[in-house]
Protein backbone atom coordinates (compact mmCIF):
# COMPACT_ATOMS: atom_id res chain seq x y z
CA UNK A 1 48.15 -13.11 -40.79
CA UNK A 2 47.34 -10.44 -38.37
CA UNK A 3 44.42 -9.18 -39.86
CA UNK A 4 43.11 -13.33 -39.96
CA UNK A 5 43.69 -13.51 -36.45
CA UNK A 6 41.66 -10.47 -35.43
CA UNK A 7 38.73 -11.73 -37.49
CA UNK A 8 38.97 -15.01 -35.81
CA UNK A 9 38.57 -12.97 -32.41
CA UNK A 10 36.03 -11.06 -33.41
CA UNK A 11 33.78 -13.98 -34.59
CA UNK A 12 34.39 -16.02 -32.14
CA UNK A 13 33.49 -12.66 -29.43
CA UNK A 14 30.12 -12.40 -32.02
CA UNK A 15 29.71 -16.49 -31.79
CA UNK A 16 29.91 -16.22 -27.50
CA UNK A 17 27.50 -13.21 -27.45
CA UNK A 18 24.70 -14.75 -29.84
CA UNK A 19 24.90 -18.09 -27.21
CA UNK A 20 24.70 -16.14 -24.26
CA UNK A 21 21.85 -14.27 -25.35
CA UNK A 22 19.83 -17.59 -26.18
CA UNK A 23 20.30 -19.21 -22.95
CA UNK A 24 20.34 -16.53 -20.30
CA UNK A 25 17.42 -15.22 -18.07
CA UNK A 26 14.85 -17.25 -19.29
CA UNK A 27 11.60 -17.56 -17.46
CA UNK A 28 10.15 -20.06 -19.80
CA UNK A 29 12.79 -22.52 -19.97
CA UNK A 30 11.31 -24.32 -17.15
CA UNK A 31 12.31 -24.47 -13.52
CA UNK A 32 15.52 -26.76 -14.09
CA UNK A 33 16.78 -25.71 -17.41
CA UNK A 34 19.32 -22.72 -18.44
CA UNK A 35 22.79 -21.71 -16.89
CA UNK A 36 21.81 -18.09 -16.06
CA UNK A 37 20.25 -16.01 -13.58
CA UNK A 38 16.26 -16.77 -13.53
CA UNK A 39 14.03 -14.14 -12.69
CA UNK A 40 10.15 -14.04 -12.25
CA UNK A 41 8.55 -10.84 -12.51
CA UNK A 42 4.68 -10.22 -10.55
CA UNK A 43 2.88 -7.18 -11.17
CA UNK A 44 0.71 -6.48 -8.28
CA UNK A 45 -1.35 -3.29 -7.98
CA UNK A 46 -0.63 0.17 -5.57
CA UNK A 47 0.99 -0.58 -2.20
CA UNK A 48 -2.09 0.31 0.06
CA UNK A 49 -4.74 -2.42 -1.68
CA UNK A 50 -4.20 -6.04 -0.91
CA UNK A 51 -2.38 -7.11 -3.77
CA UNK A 52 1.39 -5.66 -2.98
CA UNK A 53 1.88 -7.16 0.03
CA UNK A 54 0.06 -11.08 -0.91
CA UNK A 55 2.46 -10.30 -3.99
CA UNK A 56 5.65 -9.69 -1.38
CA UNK A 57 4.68 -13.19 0.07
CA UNK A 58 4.12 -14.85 -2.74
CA UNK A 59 7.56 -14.01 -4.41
CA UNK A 60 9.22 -15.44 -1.41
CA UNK A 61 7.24 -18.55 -1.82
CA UNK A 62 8.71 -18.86 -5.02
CA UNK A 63 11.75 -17.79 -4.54
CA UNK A 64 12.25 -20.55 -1.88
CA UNK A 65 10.41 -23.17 -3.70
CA UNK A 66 11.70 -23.09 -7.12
CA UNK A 67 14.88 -22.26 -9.30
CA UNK A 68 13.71 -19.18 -9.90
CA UNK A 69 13.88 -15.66 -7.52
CA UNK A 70 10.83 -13.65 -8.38
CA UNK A 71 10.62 -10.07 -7.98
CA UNK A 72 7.71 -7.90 -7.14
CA UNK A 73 6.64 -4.90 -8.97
CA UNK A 74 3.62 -2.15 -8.01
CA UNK A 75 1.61 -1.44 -10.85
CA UNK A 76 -2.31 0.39 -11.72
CA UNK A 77 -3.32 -2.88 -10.69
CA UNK A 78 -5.43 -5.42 -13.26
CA UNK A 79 -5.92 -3.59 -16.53
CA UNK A 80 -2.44 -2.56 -16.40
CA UNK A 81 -1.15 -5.50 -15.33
CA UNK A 82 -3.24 -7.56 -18.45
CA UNK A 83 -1.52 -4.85 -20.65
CA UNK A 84 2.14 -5.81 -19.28
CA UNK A 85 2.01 -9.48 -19.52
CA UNK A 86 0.96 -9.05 -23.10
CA UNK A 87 4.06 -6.83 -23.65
CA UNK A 88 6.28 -9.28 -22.21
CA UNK A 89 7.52 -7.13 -19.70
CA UNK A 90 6.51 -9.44 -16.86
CA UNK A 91 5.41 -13.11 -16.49
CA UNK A 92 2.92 -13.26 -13.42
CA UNK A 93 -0.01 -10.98 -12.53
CA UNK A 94 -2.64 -10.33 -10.31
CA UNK A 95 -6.02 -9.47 -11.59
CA UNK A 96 -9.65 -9.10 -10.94
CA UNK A 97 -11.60 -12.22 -12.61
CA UNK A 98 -14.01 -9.48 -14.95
CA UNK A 99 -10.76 -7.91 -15.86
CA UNK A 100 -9.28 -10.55 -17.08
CA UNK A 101 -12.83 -12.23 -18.65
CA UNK A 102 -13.08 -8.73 -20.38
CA UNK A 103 -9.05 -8.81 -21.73
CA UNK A 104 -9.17 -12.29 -22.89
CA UNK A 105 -12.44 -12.06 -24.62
CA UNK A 106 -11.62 -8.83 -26.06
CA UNK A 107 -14.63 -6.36 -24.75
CA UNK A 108 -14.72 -3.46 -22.78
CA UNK A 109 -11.66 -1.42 -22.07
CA UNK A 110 -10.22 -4.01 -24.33
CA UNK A 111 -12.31 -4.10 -27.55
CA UNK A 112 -9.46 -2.72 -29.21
CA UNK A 113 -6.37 -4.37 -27.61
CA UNK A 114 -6.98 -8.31 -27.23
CA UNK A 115 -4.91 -9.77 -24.54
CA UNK A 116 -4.30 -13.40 -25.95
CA UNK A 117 -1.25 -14.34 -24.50
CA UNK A 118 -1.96 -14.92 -20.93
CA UNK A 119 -3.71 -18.00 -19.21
CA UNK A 120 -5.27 -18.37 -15.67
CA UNK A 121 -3.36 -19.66 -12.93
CA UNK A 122 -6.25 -19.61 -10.28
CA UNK A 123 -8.48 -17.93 -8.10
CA UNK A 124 -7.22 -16.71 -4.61
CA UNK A 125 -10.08 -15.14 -2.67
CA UNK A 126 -13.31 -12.30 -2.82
CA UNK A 127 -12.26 -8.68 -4.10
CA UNK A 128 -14.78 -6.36 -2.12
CA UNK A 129 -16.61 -3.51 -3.84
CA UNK A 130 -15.93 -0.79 -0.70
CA UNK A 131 -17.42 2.73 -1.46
CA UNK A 132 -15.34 4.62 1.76
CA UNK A 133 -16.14 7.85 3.22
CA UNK A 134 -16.04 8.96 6.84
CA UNK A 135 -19.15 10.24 9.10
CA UNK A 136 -18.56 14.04 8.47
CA UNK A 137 -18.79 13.53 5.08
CA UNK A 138 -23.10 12.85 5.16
CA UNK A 139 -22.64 10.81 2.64
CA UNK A 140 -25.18 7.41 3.57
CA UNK A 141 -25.70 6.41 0.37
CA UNK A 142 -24.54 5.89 -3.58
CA UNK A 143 -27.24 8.67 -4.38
CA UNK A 144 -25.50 10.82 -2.33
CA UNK A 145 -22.09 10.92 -3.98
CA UNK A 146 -23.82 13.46 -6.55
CA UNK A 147 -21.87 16.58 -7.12
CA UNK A 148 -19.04 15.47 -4.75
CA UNK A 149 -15.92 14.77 -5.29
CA UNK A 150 -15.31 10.86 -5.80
CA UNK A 151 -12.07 8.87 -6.73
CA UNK A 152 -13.67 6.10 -8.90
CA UNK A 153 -10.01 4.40 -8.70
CA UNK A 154 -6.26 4.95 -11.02
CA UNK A 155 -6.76 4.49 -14.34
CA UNK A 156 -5.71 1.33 -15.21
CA UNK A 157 -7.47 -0.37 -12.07
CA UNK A 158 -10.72 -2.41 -12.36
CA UNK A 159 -11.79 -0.65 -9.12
CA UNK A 160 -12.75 2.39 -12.70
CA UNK A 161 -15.08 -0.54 -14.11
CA UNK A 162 -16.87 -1.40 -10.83
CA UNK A 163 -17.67 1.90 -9.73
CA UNK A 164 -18.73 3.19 -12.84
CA UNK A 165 -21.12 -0.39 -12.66
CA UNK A 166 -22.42 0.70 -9.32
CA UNK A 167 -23.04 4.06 -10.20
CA UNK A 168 -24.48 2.88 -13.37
CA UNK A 169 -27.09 0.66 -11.13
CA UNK A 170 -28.05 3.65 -9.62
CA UNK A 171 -28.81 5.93 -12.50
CA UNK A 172 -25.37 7.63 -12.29
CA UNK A 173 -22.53 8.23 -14.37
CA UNK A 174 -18.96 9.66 -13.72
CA UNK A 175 -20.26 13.10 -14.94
CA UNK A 176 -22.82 13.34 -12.07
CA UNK A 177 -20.36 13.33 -9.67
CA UNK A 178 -16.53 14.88 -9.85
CA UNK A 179 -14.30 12.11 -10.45
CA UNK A 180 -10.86 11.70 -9.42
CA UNK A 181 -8.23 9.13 -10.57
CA UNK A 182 -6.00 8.24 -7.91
CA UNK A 183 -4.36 5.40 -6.07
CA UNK A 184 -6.12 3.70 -3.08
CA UNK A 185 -3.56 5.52 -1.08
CA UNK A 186 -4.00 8.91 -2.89
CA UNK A 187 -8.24 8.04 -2.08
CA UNK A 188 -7.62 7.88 1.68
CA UNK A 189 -5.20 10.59 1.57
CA UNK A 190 -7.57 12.71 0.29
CA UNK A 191 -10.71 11.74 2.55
CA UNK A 192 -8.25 12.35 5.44
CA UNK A 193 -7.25 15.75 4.03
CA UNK A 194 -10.73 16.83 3.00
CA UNK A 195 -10.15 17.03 -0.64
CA UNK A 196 -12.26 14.36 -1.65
CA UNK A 197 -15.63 12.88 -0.24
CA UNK A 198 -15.33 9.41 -1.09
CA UNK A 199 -13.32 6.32 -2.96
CA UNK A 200 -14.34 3.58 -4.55
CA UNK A 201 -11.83 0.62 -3.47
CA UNK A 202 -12.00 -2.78 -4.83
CA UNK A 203 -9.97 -4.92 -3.04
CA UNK A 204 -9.56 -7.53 -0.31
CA UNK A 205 -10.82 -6.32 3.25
CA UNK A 206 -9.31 -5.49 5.26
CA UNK A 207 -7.20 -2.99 3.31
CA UNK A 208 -4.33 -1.20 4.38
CA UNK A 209 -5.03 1.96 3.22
CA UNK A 210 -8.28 2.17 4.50
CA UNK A 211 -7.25 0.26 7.60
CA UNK A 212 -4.84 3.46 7.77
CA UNK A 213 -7.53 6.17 7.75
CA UNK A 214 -9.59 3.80 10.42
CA UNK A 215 -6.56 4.84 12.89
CA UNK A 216 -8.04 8.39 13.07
CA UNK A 217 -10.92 8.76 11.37
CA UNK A 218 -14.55 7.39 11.71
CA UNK A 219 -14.60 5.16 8.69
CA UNK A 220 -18.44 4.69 7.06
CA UNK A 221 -18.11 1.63 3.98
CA UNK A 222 -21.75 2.70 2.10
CA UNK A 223 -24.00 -0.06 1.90
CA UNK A 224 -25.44 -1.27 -1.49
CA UNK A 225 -29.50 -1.64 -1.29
CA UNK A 226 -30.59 -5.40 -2.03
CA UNK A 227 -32.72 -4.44 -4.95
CA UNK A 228 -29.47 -2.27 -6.93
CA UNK A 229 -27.09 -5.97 -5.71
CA UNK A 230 -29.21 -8.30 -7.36
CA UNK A 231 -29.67 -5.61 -10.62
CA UNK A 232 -25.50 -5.94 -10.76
CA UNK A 233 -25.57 -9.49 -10.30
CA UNK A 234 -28.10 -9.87 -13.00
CA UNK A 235 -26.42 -7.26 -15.29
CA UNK A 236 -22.74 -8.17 -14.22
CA UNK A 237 -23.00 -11.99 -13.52
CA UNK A 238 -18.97 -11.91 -12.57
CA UNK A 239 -20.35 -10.61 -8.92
CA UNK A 240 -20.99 -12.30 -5.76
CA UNK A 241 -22.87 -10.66 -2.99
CA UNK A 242 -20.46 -9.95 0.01
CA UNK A 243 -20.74 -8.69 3.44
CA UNK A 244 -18.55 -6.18 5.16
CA UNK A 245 -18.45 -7.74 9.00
CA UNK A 246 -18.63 -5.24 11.86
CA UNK A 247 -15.55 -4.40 13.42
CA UNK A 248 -13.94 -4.07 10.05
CA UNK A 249 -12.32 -0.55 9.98
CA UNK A 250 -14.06 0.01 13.66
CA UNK A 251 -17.56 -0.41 11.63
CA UNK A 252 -20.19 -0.97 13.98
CA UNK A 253 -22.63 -2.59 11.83
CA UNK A 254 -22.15 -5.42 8.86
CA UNK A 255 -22.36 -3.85 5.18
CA UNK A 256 -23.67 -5.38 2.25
CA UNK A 257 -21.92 -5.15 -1.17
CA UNK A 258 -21.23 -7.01 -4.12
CA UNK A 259 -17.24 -8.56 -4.65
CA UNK A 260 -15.52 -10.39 -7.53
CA UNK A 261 -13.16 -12.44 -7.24
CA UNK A 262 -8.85 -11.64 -7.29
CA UNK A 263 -6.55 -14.29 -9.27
CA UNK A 264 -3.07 -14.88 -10.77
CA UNK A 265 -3.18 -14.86 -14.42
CA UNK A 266 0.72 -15.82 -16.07
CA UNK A 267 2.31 -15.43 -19.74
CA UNK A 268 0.69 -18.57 -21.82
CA UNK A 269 4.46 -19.69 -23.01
CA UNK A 270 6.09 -20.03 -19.41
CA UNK A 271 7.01 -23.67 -19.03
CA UNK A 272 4.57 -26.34 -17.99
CA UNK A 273 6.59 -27.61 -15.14
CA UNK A 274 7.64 -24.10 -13.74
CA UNK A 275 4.22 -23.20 -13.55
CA UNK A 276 3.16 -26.31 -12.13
CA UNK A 277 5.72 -25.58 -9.34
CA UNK A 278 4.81 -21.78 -8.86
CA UNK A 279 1.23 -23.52 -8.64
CA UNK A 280 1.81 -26.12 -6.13
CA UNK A 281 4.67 -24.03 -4.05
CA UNK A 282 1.79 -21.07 -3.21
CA UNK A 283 -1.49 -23.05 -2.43
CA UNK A 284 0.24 -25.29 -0.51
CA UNK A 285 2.57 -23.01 1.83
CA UNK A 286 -0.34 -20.29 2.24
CA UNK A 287 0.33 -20.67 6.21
CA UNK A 288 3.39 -18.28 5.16
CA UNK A 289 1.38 -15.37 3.53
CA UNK A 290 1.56 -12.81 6.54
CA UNK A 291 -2.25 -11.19 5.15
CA UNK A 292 -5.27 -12.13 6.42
CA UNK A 293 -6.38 -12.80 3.07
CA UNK A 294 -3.65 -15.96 3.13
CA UNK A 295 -6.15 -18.05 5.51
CA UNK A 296 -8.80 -17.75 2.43
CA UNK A 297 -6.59 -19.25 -0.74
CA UNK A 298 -6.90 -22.54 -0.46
CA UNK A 299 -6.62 -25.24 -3.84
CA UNK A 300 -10.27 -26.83 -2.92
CA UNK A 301 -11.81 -23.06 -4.12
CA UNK A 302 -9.22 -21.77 -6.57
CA UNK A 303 -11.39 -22.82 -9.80
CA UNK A 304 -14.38 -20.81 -8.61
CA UNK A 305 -15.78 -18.26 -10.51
CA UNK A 306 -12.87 -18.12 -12.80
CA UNK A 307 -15.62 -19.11 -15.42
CA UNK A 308 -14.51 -19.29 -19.21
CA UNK A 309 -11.12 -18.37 -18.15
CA UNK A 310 -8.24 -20.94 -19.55
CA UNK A 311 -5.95 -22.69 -17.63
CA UNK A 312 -2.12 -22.59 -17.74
CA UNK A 313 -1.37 -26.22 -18.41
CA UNK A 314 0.96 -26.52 -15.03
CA UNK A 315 -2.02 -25.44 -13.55
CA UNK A 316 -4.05 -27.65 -14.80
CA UNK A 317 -1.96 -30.55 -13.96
CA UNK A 318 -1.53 -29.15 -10.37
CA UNK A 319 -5.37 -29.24 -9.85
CA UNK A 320 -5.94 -32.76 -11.85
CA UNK A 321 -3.33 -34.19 -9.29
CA UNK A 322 -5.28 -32.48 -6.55
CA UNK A 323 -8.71 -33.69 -7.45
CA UNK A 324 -9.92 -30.38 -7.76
CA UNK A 325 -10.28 -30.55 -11.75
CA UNK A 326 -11.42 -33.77 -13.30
């Protein structure tokens, strides 16, 4: 009778650990479904680039807005970040629109790894193609990063892709110069401390970590010749032409570059109606993102240039009740 009795407790302990397990912290059971704690997770990118902090204000958005409290993680930024979501170990990402055209379709830094588990959730505002150095460096132009030492962005980062573009553009590869991986941080770090020239930084303007090195440093952002901006844009049709305004960084002159374009890409089997709420609680409560870059996402331009990109279907709904998607 004993021995009956302790079976019965331990199958009914087995029977209360299988339900809990089913209906806990589950990010795809929809805003208003489960009994357990509901987490988000958003992979962002390094601290000093524009994506941490839009990510801070963005989690709070969500946090107040829905069922769920999301949580904000630093990451290498978009490849990494495509990478993550398809490992399940987060739900929400940014990422540059090429990034994600090049994950989703396969090509690139992802012929071999696929991502087809992620969908778009829209487009937030221009990514600028910055190549930074500072006036003691001599460095005026791309052809002049030859031989010097460059950070060409982390790996993992699409900042990698776009500079190798640019230098590409220019007759240029990583080997003609001496290429450093590090974070936009580590970049400005190292201008500041004189062991690197330059830094390619992709990412919204102004950015903190270049804003940083602006406090005691005479920042130069390179300007890209007409002729090689048009060659990308033909070559790489993912980028916009973009202009650097003076005063940016202390800059006394505007800069011409190319940009693409940053979004929010989410795990394709989150719930329709969570989604449609994460949608709908950041485009319209941007007047509580604390970055410049907040005044710029608006719903009426978050479809542009995400091109053959998919929609999440909350998102889709979101934009359809909008009138931005027919």
């Amino acid at each position: 009778m004993r021995m009956s009795k302790s079976l019965f407790v331990v199958m009914l302990l087995a029977l209360i650990m299988i339900i809990s397990a089913c209906g806990g912290n589950d990010a795809t059971s929809g805003s208003g479904g489960g009994s357990g704690p509901k987490t988000l997770r958003i992979l962002t990118g390094g601290t000093g680039g524009t994506y941490y902090p839009l990510g801070g204000s963005f989690g709070d958005i969500i946090t107040d807005s829905t069922d769920y409290k999301a949580t904000v993680q630093s990451s290498g930024a978009s490849v990494e970040n495509m990478q993550t979501l398809k490992s399940g170990d987060a739900e929400i990402a940014f990422s540059q629109t090429d990034i994600a055209t090049y994950a989703l379709k396969g090509e690139s830094m992802f012929k071999d790894n696929k991502i087809d588990n992620v969908l778009g959730l829209g487009t937030l505002y221009n990514e600028t193609v910055q190549l930074i150095t500072t006036e003691k460096s001599g460095i005026k132009s791309v052809a002049d990063l030859k031989g010097k030492k460059v950070s060409v962005g982390a790996i993992g980062s699409g900042a990698y892709l776009n500079a190798t573009q640019v230098l590409e553009v220019h007759g240029l590869t990583v080997d003609d110069i001496q290429a450093q991986n590090l974070s936009f941080d580590e970049s400005t770090e190292g201008i500041q401390g004189g062991s690197i020239d330059a830094a390619f930084v992709t990412a919204g303007t102004p950015t903190a970590a270049v804003e940083t090195l602006s406090a005691q440093n005479e920042v130069v952002v390179v300007p890209l010749e007409a002729d090689k901006v048009k060659e990308l844009i033909e070559k790489y049709p993912f980028y916009s032409e973009e202009v650097i305004p003076n005063g940016t960084y202390k800059i006394g002159e505007d800069v011409h570059t190319v940009a693409v374009k940053a979004m929010l890409v989410v795990q394709d089997e989150l719930d329709e109606n969570l989604v449609y709420d994460i949608t709908k609680s950041i485009f319209e409560n941007t007047d509580k993102i604390a970055h410049a870059k907040g005044k710029l996402i608006k719903a009426d331009t978050a479809l542009e240039g995400i091109g053959d990109l998919k929609l999440h279907p909350g998102a889709e709904k979101y934009f359809k009740e909008k009138g931005v998607l027919k």
